[in-house]
PDB file of N, CA and C in Angstrom:
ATOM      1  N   UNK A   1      39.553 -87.720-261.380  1.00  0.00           N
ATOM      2  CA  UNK A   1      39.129 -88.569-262.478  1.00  0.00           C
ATOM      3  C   UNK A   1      40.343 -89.242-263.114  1.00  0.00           C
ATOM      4  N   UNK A   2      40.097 -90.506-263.477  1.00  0.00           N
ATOM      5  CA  UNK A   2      41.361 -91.204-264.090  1.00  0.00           C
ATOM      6  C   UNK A   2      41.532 -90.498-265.500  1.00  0.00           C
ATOM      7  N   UNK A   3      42.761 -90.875-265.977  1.00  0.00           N
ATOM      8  CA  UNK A   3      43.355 -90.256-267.271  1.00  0.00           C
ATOM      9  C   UNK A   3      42.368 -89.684-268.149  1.00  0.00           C
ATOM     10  N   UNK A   4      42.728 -87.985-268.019  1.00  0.00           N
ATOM     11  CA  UNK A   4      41.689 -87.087-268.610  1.00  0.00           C
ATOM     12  C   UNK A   4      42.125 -86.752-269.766  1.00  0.00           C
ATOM     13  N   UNK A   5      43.852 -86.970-269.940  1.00  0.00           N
ATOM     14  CA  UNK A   5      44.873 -86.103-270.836  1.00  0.00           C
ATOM     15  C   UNK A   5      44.391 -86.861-272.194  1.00  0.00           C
ATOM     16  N   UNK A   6      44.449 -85.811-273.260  1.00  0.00           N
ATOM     17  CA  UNK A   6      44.201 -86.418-274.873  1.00  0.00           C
ATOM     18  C   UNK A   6      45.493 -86.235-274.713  1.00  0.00           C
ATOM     19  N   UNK A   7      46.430 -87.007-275.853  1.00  0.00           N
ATOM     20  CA  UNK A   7      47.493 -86.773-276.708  1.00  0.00           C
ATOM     21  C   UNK A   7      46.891 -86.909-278.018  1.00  0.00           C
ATOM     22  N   UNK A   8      47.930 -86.438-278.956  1.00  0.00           N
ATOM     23  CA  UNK A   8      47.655 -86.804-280.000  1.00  0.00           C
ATOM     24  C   UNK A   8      49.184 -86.555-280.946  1.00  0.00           C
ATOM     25  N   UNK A   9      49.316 -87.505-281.747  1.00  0.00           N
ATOM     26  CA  UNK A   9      50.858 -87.803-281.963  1.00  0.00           C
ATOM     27  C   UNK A   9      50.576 -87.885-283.772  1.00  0.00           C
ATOM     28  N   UNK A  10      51.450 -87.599-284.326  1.00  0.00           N
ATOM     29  CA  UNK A  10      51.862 -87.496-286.192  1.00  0.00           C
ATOM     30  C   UNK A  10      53.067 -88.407-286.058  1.00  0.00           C
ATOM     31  N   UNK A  11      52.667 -89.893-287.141  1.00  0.00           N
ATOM     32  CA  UNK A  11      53.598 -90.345-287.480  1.00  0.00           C
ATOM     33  C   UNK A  11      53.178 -90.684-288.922  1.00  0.00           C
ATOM     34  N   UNK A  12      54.809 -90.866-289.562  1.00  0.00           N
ATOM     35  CA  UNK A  12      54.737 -91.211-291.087  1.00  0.00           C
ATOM     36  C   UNK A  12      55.371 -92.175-291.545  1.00  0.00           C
ATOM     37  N   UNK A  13      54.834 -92.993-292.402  1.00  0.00           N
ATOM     38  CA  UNK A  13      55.033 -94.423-292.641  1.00  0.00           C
ATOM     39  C   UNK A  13      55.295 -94.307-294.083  1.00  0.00           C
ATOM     40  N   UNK A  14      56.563 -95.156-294.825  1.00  0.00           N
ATOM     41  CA  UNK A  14      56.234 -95.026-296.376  1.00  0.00           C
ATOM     42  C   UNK A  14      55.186 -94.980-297.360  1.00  0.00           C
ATOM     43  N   UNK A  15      53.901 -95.993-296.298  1.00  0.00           N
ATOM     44  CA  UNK A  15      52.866 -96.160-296.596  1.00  0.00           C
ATOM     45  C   UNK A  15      51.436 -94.789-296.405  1.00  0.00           C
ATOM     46  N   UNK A  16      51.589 -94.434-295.433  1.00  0.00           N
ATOM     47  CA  UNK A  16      50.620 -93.585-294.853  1.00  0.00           C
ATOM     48  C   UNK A  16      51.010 -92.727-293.699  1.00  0.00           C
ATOM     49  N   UNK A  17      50.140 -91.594-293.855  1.00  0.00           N
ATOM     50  CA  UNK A  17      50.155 -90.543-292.476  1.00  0.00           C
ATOM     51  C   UNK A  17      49.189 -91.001-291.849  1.00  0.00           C
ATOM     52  N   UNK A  18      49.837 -90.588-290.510  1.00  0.00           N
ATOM     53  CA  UNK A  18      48.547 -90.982-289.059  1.00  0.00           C
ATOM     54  C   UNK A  18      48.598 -90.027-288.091  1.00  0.00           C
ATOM     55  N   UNK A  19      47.544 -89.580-287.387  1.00  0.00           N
ATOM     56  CA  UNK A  19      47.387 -89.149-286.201  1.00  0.00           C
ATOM     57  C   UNK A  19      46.784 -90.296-285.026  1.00  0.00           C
ATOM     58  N   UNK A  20      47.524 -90.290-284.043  1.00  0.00           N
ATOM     59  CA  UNK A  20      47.125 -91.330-283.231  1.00  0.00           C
ATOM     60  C   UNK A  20      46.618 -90.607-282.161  1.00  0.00           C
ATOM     61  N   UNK A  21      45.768 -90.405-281.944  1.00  0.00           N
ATOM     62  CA  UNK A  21      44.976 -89.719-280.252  1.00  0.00           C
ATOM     63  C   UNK A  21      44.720 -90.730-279.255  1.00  0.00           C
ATOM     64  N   UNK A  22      44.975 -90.449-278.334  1.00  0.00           N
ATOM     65  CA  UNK A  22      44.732 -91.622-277.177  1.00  0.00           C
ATOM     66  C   UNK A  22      43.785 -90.050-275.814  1.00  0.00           C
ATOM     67  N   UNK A  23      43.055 -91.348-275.428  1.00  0.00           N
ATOM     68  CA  UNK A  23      42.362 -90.826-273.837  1.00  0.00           C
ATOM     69  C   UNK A  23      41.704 -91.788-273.421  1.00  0.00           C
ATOM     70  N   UNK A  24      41.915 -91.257-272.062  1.00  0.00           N
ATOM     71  CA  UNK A  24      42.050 -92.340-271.057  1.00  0.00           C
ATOM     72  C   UNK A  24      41.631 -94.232-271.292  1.00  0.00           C
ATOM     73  N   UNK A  25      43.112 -94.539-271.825  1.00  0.00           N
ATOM     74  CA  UNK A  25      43.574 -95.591-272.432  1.00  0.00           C
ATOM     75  C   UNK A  25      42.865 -96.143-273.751  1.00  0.00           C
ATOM     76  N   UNK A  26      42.353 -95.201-274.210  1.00  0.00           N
ATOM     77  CA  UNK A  26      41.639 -96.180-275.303  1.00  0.00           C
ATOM     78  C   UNK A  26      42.616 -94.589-277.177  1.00  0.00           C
ATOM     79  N   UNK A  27      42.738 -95.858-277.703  1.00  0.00           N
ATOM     80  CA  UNK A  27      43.521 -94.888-279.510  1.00  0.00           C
ATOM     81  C   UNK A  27      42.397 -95.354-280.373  1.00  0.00           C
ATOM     82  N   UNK A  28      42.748 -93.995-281.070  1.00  0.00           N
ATOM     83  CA  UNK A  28      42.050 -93.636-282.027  1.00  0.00           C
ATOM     84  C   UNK A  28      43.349 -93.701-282.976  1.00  0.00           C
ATOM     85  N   UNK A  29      42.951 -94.175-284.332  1.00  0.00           N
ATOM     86  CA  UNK A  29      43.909 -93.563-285.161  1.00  0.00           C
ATOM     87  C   UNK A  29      43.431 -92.801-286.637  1.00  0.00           C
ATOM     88  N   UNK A  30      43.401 -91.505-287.173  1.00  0.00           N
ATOM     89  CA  UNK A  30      42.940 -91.157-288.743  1.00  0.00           C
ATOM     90  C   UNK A  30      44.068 -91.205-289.201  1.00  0.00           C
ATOM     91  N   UNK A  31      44.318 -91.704-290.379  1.00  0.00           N
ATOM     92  CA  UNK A  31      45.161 -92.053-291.319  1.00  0.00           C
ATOM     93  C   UNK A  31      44.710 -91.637-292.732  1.00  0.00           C
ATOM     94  N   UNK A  32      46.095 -91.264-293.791  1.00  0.00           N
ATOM     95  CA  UNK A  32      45.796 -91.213-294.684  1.00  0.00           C
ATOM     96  C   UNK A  32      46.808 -92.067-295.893  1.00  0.00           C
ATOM     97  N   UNK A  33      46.869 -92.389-296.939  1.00  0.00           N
ATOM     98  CA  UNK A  33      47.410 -92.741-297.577  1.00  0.00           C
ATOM     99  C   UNK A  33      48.936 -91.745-298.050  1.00  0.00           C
ATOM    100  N   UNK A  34      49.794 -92.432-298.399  1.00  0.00           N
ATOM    101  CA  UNK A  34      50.999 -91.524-298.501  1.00  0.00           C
ATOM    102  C   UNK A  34      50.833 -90.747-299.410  1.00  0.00           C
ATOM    103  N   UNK A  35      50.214 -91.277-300.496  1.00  0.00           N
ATOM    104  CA  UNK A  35      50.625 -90.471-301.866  1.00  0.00           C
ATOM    105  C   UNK A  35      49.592 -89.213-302.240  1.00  0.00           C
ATOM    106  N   UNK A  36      48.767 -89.459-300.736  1.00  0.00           N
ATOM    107  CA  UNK A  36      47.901 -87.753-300.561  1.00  0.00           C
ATOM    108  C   UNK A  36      46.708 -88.068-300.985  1.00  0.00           C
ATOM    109  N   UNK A  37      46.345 -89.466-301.339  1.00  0.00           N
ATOM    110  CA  UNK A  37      44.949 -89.741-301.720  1.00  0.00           C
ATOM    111  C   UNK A  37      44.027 -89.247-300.009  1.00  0.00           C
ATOM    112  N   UNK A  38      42.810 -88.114-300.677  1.00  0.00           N
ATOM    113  CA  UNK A  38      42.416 -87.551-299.511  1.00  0.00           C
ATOM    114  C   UNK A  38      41.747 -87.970-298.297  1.00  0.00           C
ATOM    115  N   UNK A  39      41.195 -89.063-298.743  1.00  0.00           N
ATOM    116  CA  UNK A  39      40.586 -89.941-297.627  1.00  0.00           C
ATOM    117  C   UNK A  39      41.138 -90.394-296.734  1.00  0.00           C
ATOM    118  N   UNK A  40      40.450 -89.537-295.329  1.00  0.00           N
ATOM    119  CA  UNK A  40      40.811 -90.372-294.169  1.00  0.00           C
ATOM    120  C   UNK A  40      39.951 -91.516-293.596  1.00  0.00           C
ATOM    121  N   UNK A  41      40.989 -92.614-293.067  1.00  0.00           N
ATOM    122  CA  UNK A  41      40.388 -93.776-292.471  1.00  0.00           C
ATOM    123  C   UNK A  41      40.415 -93.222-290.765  1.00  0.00           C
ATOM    124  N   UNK A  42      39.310 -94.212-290.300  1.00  0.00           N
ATOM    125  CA  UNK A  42      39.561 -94.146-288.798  1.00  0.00           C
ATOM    126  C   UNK A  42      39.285 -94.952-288.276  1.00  0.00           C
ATOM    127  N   UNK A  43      40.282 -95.670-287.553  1.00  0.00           N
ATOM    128  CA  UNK A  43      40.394 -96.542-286.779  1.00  0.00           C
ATOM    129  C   UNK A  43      40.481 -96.619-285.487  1.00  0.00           C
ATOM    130  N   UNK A  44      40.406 -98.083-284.700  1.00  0.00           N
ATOM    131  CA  UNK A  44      40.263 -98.150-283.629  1.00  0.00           C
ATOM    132  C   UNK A  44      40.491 -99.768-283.239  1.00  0.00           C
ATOM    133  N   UNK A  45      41.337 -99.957-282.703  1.00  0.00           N
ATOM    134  CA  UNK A  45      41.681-101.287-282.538  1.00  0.00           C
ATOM    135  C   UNK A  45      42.254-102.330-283.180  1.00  0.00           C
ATOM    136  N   UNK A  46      42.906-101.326-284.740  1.00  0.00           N
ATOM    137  CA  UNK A  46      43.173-102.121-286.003  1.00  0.00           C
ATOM    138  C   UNK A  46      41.859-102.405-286.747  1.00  0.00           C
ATOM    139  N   UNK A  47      40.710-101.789-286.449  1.00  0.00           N
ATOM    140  CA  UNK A  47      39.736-102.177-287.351  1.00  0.00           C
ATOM    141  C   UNK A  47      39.065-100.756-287.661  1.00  0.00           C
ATOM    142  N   UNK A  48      38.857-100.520-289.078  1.00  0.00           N
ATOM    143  CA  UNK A  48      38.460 -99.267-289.649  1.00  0.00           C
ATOM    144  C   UNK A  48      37.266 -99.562-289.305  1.00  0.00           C
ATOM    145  N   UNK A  49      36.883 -97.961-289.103  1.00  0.00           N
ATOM    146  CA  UNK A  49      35.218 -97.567-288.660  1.00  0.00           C
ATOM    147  C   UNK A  49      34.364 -97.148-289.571  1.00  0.00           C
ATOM    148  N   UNK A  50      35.509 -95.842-290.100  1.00  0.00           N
ATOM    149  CA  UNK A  50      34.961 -95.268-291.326  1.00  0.00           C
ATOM    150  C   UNK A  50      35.694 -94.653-292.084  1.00  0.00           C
ATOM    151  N   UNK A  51      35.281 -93.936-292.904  1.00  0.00           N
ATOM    152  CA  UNK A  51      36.263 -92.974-294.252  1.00  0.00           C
ATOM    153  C   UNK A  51      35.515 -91.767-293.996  1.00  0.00           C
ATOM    154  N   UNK A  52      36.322 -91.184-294.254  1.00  0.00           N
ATOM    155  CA  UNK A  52      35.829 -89.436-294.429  1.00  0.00           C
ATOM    156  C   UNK A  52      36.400 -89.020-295.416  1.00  0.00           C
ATOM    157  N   UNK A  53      35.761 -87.712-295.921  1.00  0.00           N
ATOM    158  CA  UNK A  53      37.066 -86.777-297.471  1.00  0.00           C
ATOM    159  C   UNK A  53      37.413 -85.376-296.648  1.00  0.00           C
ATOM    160  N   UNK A  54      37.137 -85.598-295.228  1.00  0.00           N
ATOM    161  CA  UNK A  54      37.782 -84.199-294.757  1.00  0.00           C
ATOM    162  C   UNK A  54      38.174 -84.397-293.475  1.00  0.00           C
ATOM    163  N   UNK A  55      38.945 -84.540-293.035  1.00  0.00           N
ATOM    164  CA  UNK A  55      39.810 -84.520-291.222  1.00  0.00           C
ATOM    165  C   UNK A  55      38.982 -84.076-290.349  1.00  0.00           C
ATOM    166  N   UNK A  56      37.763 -83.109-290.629  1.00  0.00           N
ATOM    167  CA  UNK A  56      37.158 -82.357-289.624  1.00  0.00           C
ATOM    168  C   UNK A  56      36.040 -83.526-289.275  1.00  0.00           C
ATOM    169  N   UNK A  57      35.702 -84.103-290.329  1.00  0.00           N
ATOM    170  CA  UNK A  57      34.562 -85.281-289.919  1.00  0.00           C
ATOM    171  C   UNK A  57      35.389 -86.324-289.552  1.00  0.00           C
ATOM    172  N   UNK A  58      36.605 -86.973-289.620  1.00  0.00           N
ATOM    173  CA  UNK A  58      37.278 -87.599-289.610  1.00  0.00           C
ATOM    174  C   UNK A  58      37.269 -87.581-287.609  1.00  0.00           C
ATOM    175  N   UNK A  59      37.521 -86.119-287.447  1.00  0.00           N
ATOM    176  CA  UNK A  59      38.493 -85.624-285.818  1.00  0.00           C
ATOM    177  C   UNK A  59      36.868 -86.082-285.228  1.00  0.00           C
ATOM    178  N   UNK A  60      35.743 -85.409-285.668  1.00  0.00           N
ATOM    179  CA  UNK A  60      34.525 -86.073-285.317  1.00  0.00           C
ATOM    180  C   UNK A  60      33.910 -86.602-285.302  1.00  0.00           C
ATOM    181  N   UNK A  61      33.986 -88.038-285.570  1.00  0.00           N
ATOM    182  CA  UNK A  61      34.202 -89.418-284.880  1.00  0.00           C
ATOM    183  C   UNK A  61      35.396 -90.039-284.558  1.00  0.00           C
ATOM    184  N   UNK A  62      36.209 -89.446-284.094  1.00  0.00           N
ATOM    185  CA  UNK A  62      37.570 -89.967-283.632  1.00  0.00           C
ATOM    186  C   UNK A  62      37.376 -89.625-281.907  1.00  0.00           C
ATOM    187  N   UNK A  63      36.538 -88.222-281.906  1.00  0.00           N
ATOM    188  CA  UNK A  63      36.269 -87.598-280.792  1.00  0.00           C
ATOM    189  C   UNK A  63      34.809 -88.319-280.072  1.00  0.00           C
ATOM    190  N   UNK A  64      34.192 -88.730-280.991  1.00  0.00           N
ATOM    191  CA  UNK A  64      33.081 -89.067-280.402  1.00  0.00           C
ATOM    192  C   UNK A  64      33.212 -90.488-279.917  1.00  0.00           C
ATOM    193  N   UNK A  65      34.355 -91.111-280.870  1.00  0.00           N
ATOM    194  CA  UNK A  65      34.528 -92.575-280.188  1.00  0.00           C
ATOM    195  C   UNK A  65      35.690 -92.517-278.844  1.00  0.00           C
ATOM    196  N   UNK A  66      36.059 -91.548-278.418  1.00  0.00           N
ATOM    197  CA  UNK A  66      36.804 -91.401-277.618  1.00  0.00           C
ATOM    198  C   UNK A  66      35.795 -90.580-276.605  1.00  0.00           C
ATOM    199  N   UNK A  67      35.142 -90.227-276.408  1.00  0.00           N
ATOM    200  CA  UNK A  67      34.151 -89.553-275.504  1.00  0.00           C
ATOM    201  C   UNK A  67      34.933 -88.282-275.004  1.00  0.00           C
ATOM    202  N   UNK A  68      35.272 -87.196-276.157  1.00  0.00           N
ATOM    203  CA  UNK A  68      35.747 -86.114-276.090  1.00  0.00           C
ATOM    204  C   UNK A  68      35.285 -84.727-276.891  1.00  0.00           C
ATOM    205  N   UNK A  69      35.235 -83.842-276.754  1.00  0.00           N
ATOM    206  CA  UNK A  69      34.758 -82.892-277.858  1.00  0.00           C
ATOM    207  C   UNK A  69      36.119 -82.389-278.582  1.00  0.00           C
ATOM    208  N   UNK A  70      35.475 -82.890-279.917  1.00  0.00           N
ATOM    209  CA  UNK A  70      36.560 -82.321-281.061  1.00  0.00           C
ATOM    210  C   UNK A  70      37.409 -81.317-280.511  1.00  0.00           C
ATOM    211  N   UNK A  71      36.944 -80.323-280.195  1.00  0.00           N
ATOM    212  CA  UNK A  71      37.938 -79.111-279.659  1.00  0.00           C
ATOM    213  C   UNK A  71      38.948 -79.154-278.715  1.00  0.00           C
ATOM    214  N   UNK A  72      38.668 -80.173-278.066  1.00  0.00           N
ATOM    215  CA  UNK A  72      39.718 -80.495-277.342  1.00  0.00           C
ATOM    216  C   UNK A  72      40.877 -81.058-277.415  1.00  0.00           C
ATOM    217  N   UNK A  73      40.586 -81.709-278.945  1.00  0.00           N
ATOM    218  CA  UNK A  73      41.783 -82.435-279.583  1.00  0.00           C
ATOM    219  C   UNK A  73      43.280 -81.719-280.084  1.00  0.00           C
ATOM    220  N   UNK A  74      44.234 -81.354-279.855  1.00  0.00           N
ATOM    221  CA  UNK A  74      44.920 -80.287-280.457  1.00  0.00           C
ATOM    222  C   UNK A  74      45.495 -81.735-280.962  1.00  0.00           C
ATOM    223  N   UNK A  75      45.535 -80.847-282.228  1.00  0.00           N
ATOM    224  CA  UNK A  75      46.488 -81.911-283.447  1.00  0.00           C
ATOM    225  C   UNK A  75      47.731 -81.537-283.775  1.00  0.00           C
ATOM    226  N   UNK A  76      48.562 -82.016-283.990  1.00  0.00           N
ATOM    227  CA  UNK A  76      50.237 -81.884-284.167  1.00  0.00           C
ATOM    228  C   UNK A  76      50.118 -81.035-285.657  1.00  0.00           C
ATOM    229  N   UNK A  77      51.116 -80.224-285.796  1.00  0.00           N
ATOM    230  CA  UNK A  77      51.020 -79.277-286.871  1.00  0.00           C
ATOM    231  C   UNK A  77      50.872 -79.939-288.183  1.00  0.00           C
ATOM    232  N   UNK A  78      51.971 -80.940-288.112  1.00  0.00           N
ATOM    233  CA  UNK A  78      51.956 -82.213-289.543  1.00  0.00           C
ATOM    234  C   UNK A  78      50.457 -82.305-289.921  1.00  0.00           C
ATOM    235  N   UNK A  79      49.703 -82.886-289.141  1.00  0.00           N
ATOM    236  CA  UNK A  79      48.584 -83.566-289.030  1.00  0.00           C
ATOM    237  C   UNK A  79      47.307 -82.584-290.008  1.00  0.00           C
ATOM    238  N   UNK A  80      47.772 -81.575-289.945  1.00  0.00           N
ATOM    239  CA  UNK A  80      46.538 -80.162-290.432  1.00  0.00           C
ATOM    240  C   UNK A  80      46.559 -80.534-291.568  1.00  0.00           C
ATOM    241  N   UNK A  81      47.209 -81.315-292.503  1.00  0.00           N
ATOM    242  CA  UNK A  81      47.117 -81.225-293.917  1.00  0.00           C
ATOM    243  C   UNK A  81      46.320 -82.154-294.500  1.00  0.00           C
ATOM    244  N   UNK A  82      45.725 -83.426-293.569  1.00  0.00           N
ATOM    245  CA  UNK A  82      45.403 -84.508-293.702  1.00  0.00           C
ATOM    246  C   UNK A  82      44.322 -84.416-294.158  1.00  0.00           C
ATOM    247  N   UNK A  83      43.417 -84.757-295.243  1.00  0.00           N
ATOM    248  CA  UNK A  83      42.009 -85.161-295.696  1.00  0.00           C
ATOM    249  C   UNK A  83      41.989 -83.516-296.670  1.00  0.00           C
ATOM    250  N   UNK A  84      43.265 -83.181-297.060  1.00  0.00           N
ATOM    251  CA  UNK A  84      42.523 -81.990-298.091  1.00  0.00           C
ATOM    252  C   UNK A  84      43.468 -82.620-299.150  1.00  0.00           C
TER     253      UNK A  84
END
């Protein structure tokens, strides 16, 4: 099967935290605002999908728009703090 591998990567911007997940070629990104406001965005293509107030609903539609099960996603340690 072509590219099965999730990644999923923590980067930080003055502006905002992100987790970027990619599989098989298509990113996801949940983001949050820097200053810890809890809402995560999720994106996809540069265009937000939705908001969540918790990462876990956030990872599930990040997973579902990526045609993956949440659990499979391992998130970078940074990333755990996101949407609380």
């Amino acid at each position: 099967m072509p590219n099965e591998t999730i990644t999923a990567q923590y980067e930080s911007t003055p502006d905002e935290h992100r987790v970027i997940i990619s599989h098989g070629g298509t990113r996801v990104t949940i983001a949050q605002n820097a200053t810890g406001y809890a809402i995560c965005s999720v994106r996809a293509a540069g265009n937000e999908l939705e908001r969540y107030y918790a990462l876990d609903m956030a990872l599930d539609h990040a997973a579902e728009y990526l045609g993956v099960d949440p659990q499979s996603i391992e998130l970078p340690e940074e990333a755990t703090t996101l949407g609380i």
